[in-house]
C-alpha atoms as a PDB file:
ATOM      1  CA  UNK A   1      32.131  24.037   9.037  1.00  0.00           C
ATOM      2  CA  UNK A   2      31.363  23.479  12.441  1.00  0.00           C
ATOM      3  CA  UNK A   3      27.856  22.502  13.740  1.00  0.00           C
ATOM      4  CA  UNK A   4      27.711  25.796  15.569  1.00  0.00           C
ATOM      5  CA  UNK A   5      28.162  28.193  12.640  1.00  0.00           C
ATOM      6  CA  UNK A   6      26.164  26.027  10.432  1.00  0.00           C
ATOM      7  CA  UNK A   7      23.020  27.270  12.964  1.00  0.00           C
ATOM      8  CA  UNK A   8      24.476  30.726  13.071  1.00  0.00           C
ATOM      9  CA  UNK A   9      23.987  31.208   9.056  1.00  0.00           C
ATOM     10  CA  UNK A  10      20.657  29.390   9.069  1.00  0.00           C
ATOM     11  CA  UNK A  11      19.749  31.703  11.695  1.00  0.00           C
ATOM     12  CA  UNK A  12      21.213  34.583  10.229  1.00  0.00           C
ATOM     13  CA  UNK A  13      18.406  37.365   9.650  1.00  0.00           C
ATOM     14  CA  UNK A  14      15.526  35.227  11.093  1.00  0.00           C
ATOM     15  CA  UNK A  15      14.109  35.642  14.591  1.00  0.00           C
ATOM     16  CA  UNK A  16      15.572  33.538  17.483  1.00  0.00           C
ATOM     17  CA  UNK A  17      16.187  32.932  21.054  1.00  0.00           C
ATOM     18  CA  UNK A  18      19.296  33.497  21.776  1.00  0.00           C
ATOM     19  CA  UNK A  19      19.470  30.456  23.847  1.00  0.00           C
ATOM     20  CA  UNK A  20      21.715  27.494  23.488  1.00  0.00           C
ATOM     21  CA  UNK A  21      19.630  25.235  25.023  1.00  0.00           C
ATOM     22  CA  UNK A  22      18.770  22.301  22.658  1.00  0.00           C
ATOM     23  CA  UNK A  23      14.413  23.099  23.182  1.00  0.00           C
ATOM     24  CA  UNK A  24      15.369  26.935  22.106  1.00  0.00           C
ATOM     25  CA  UNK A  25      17.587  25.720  19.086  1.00  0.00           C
ATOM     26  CA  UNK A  26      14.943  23.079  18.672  1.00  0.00           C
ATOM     27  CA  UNK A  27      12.218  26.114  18.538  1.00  0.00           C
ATOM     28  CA  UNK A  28      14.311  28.606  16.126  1.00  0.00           C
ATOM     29  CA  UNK A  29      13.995  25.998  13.613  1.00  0.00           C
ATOM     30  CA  UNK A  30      10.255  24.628  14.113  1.00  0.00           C
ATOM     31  CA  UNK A  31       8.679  27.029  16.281  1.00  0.00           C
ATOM     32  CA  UNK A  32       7.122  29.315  13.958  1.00  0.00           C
ATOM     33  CA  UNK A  33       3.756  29.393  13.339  1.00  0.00           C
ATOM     34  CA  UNK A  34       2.587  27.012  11.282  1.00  0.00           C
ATOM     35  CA  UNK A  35       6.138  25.195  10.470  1.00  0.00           C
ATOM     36  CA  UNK A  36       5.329  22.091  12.890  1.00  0.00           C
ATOM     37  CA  UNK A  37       1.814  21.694  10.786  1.00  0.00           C
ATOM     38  CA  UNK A  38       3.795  21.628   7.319  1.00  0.00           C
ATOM     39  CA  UNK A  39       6.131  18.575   8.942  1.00  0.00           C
ATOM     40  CA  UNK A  40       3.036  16.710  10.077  1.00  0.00           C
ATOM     41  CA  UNK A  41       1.410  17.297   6.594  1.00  0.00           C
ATOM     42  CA  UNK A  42       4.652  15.341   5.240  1.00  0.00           C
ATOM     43  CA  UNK A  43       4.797  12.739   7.891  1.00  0.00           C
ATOM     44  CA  UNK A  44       3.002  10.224   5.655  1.00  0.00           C
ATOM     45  CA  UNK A  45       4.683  10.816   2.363  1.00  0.00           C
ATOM     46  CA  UNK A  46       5.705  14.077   0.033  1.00  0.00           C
ATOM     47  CA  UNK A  47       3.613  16.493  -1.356  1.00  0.00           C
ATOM     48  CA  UNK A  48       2.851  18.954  -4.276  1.00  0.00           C
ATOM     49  CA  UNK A  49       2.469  22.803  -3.002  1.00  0.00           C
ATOM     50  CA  UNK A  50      -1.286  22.418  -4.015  1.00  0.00           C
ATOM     51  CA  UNK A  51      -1.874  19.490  -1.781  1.00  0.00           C
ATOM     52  CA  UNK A  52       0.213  21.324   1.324  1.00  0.00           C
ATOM     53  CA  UNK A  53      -3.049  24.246   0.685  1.00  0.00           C
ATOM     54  CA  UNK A  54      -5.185  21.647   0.861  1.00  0.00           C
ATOM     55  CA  UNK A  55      -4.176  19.786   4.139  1.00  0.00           C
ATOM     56  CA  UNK A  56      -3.581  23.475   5.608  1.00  0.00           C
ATOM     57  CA  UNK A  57      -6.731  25.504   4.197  1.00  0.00           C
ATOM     58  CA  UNK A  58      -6.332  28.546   6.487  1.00  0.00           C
ATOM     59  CA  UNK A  59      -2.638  29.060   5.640  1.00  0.00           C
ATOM     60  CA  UNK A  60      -1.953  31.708   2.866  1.00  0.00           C
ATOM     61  CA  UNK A  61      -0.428  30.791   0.080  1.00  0.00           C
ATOM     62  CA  UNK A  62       2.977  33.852   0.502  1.00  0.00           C
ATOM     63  CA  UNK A  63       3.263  32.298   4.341  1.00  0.00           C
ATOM     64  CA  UNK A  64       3.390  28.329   3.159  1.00  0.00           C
ATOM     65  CA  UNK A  65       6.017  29.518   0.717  1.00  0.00           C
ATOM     66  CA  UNK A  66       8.263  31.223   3.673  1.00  0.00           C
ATOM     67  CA  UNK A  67       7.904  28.565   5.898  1.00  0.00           C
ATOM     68  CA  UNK A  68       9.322  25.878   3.013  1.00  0.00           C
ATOM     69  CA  UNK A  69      11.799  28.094   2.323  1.00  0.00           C
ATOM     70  CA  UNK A  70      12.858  28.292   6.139  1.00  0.00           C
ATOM     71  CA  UNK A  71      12.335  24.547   6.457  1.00  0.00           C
ATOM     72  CA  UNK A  72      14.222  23.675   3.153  1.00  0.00           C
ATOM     73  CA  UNK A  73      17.199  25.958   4.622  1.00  0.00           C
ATOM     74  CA  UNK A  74      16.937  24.281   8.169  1.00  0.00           C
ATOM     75  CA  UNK A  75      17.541  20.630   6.802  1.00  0.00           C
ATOM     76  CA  UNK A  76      14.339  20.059   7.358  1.00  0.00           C
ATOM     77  CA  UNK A  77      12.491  19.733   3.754  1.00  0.00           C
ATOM     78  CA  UNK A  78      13.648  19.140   0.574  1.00  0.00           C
ATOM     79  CA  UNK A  79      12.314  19.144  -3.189  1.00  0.00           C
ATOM     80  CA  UNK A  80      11.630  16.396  -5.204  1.00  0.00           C
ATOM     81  CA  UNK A  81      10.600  15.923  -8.685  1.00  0.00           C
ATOM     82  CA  UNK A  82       8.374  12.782  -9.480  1.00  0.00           C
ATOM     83  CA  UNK A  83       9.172  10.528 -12.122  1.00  0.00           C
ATOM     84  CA  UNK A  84       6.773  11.016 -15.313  1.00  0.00           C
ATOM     85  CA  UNK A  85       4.593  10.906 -16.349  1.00  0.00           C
ATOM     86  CA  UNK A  86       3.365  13.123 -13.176  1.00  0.00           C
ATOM     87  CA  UNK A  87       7.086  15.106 -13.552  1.00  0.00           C
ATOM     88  CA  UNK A  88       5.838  17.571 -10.763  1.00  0.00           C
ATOM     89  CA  UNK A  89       7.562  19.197  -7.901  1.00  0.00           C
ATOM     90  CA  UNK A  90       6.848  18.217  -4.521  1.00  0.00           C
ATOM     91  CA  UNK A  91       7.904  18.745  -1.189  1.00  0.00           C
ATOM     92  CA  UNK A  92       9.336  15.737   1.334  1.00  0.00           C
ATOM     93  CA  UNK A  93      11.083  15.598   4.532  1.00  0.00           C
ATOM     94  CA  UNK A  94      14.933  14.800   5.010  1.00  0.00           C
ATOM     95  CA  UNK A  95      15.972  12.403   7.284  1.00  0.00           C
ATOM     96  CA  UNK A  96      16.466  15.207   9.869  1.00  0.00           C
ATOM     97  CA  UNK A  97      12.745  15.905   9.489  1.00  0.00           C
ATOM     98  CA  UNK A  98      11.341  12.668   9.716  1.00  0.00           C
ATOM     99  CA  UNK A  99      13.035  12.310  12.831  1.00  0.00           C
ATOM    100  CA  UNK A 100      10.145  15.018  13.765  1.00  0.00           C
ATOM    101  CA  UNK A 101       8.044  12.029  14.009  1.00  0.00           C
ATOM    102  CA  UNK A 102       7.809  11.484  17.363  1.00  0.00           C
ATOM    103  CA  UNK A 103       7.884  14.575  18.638  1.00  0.00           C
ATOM    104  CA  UNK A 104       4.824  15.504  16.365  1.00  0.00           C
ATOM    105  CA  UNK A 105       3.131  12.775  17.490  1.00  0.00           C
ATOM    106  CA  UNK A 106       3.638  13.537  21.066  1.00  0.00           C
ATOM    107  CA  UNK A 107       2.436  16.977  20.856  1.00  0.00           C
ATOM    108  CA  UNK A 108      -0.531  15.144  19.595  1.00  0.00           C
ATOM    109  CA  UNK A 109      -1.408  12.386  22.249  1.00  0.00           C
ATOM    110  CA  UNK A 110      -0.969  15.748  24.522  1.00  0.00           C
ATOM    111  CA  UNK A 111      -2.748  18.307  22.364  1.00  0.00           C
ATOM    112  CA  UNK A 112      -5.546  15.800  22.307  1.00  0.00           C
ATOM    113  CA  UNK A 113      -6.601  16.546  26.290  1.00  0.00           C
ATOM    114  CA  UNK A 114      -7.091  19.831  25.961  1.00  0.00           C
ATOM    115  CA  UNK A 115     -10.426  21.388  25.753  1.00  0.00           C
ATOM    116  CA  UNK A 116     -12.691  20.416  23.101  1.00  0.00           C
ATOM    117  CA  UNK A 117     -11.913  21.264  19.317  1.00  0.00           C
ATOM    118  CA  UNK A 118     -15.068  22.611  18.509  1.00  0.00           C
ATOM    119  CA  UNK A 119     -16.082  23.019  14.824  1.00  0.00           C
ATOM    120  CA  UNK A 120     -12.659  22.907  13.779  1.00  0.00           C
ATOM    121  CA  UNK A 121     -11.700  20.817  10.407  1.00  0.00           C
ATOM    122  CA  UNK A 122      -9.893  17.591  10.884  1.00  0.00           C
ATOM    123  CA  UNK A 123      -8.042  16.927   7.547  1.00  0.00           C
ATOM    124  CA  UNK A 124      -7.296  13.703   6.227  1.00  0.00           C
ATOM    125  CA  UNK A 125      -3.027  13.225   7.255  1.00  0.00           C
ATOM    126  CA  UNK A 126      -4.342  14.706  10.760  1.00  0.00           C
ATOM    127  CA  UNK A 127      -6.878  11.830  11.064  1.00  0.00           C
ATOM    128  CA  UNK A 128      -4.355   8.981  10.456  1.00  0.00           C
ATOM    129  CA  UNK A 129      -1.551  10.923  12.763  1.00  0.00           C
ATOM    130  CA  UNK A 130      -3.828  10.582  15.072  1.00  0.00           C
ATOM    131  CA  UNK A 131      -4.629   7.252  14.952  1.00  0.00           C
ATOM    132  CA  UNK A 132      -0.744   7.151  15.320  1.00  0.00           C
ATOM    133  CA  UNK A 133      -0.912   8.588  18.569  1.00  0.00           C
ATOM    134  CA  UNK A 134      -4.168   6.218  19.514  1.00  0.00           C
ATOM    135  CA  UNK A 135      -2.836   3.282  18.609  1.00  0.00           C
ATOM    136  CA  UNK A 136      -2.829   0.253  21.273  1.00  0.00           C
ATOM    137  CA  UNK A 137      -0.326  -2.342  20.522  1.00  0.00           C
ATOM    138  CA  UNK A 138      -0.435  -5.819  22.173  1.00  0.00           C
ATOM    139  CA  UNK A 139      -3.718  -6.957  20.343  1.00  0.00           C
ATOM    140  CA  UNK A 140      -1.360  -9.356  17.662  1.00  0.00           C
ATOM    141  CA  UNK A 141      -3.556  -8.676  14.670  1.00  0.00           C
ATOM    142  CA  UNK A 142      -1.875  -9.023  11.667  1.00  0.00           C
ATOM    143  CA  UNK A 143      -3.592  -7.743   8.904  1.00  0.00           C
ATOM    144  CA  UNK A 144      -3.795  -4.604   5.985  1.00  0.00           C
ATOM    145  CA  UNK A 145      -6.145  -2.568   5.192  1.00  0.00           C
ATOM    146  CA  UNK A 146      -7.025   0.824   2.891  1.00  0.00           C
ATOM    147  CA  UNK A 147      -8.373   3.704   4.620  1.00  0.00           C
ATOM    148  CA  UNK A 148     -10.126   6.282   2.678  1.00  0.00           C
ATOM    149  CA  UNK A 149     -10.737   9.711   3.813  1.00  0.00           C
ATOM    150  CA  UNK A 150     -12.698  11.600   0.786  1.00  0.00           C
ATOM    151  CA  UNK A 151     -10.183  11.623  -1.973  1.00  0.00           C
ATOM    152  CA  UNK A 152      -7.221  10.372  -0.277  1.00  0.00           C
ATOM    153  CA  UNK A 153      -6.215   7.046   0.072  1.00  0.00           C
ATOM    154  CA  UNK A 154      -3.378   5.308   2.844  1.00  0.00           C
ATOM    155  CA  UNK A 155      -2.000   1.630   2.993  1.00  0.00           C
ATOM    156  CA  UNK A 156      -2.166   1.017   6.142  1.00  0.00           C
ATOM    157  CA  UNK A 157      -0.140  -1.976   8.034  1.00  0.00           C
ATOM    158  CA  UNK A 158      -0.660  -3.723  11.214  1.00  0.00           C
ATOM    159  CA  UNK A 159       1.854  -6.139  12.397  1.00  0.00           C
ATOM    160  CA  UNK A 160       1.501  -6.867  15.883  1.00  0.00           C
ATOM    161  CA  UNK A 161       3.154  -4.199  17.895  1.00  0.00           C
ATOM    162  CA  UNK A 162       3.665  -2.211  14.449  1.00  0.00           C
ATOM    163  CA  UNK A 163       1.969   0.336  12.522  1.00  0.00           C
ATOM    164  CA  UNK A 164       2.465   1.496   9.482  1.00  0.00           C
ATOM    165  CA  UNK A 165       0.615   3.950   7.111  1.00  0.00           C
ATOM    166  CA  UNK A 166       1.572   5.476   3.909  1.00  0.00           C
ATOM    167  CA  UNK A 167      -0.279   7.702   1.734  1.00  0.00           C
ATOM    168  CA  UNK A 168      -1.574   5.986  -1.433  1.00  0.00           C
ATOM    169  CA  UNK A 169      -3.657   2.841  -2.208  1.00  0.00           C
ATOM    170  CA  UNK A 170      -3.067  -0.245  -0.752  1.00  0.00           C
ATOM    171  CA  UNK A 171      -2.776  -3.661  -2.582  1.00  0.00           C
ATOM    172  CA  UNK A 172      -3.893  -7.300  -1.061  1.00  0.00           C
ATOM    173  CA  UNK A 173      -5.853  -5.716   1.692  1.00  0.00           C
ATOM    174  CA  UNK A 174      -7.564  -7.464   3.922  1.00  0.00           C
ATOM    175  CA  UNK A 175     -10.347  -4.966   4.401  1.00  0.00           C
ATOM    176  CA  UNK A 176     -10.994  -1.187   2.611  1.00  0.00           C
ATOM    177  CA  UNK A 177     -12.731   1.367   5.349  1.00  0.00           C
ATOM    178  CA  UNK A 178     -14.123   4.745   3.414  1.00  0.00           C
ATOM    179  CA  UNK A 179     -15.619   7.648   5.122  1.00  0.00           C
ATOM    180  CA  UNK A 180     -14.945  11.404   5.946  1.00  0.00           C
ATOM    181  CA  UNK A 181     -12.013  12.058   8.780  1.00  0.00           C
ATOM    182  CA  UNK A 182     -14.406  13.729  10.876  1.00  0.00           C
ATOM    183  CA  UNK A 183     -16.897  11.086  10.726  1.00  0.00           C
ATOM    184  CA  UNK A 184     -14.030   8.780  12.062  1.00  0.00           C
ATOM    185  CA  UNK A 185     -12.891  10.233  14.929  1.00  0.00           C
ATOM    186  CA  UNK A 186     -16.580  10.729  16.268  1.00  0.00           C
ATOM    187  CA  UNK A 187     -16.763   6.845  15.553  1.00  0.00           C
ATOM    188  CA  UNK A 188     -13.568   5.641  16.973  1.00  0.00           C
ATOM    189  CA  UNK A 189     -13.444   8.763  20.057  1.00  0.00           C
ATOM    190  CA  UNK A 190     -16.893  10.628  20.507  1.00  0.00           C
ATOM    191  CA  UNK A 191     -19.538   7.455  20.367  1.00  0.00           C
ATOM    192  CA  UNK A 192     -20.661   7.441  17.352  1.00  0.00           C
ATOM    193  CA  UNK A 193     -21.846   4.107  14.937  1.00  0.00           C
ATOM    194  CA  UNK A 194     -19.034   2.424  13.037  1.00  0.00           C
ATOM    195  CA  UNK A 195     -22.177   1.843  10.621  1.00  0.00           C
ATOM    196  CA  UNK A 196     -21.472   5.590   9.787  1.00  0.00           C
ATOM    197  CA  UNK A 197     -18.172   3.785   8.056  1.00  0.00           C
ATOM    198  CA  UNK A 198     -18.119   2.199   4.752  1.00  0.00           C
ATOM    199  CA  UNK A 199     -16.557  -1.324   4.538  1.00  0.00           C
ATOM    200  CA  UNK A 200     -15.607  -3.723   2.443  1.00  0.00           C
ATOM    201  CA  UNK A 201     -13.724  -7.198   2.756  1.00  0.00           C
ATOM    202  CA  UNK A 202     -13.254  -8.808   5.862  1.00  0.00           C
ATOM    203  CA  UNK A 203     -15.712  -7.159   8.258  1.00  0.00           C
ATOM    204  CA  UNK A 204     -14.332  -8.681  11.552  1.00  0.00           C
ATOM    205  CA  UNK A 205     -10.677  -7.588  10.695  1.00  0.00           C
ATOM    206  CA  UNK A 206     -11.736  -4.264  10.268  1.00  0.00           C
ATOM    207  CA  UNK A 207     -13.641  -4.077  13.356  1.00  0.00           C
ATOM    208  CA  UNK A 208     -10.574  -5.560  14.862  1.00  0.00           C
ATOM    209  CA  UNK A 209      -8.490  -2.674  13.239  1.00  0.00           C
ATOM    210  CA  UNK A 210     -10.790  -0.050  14.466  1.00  0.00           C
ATOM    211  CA  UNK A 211     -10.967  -1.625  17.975  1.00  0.00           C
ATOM    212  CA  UNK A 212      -6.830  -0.966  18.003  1.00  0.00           C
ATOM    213  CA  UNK A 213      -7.540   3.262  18.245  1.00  0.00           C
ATOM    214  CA  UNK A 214     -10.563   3.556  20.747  1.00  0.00           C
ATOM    215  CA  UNK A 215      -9.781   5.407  24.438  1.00  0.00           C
ATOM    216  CA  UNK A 216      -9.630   2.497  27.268  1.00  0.00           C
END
């Protein structure tokens, strides 16, 4: 089947643009609402439906299930199961969606001069994209660390010029940094006092690792 009438049956009773253009085909498959926030709640690793709720707290429940579906059918997402003892369903991104990376971080870095936020909720996988789109290479710290947002933990690696996070614990890490995500960005972006943060380990590494995501 050709690539053309593969998108003509995906698109097949759903909404679209009519337009050939590689944005508009782009947009047919992503572009409703809410379907770019599921992919950035998988960036970092899979996750059960419960946990999806959780990282998207004003989504309903009926819409979250429509936009997997339309995702899952795009190429986009895909089921797992986990291995037991856990044995539970959860939701990860094919190949074809993790090559939404960039682009979701993009949108970020952009979204990111607009107008202020205001009391909007910053969730937990938002908080580390974001120190995705913050991050200032060139520094040559080499280190790892855990970050700790509430209840959710990510390995995070520096390498030089590389980043790396992943959701769940880290091991070996050079430092551990626990605190709320809110209470991070106003540390690392809106002046507030990295004693607000809770670390342990190597103090001056993670002051190092911070200093890698403030604005210039």
């Amino acid at each position: 089947m050709s690539d053309h009438r593969r998108y003509t049956r995906r698109m097949a009773g759903k909404r679209s643009y009519g337009d050939s253009c590689g944005v508009a085909r782009a947009l047919d498959l992503v572009g409703e609402r809410w379907a770019l926030l599921v992919v950035r709640e998988l960036l970092l690793g899979p996750k059960r439906f419960t946990d999806l709720r959780a990282g998207l707290p004003q989504i309903g429940p009926d819409v979250l299930s429509q936009r997997l579906r339309e995702l899952e059918a795009s190429g986009v997402v895909q089921r797992e199961k986990l291995p037991p003892p856990a044995a539970s369903q959860v939701y990860a991104l094919t190949e074809r969606g993790r090559a939404l990376e960039p682009v979701v971080l993009e949108l970020g870095r952009w979204g990111s001069q607009a107008p202020g936020a205001g009391d909007a909720p910053l969730g937990a996988d938002a908080a580390m994209l974001a120190l995705k789109t913050m991050f200032r290479p060139g520094q040559g710290l080499r280190a790892s660390y855990e970050v700790r947002l509430g209840e959710d933990r990510y390995a995070v690696r520096v390498d030089g010029d590389r980043l790396d996070i992943e959701r769940g614990g880290a091991d070996g890490q050079d430092a551990t940094i626990a605190t709320e995500p809110g209470t991070l960005a106003t540390v690392l972006w809106h002046g507030g006092a990295e004693s607000d943060l809770h670390v342990a380990g190597d103090r001056a590494s993670a002051k190092r690792f911070l200093d890698l995501f403030r604005r210039s």
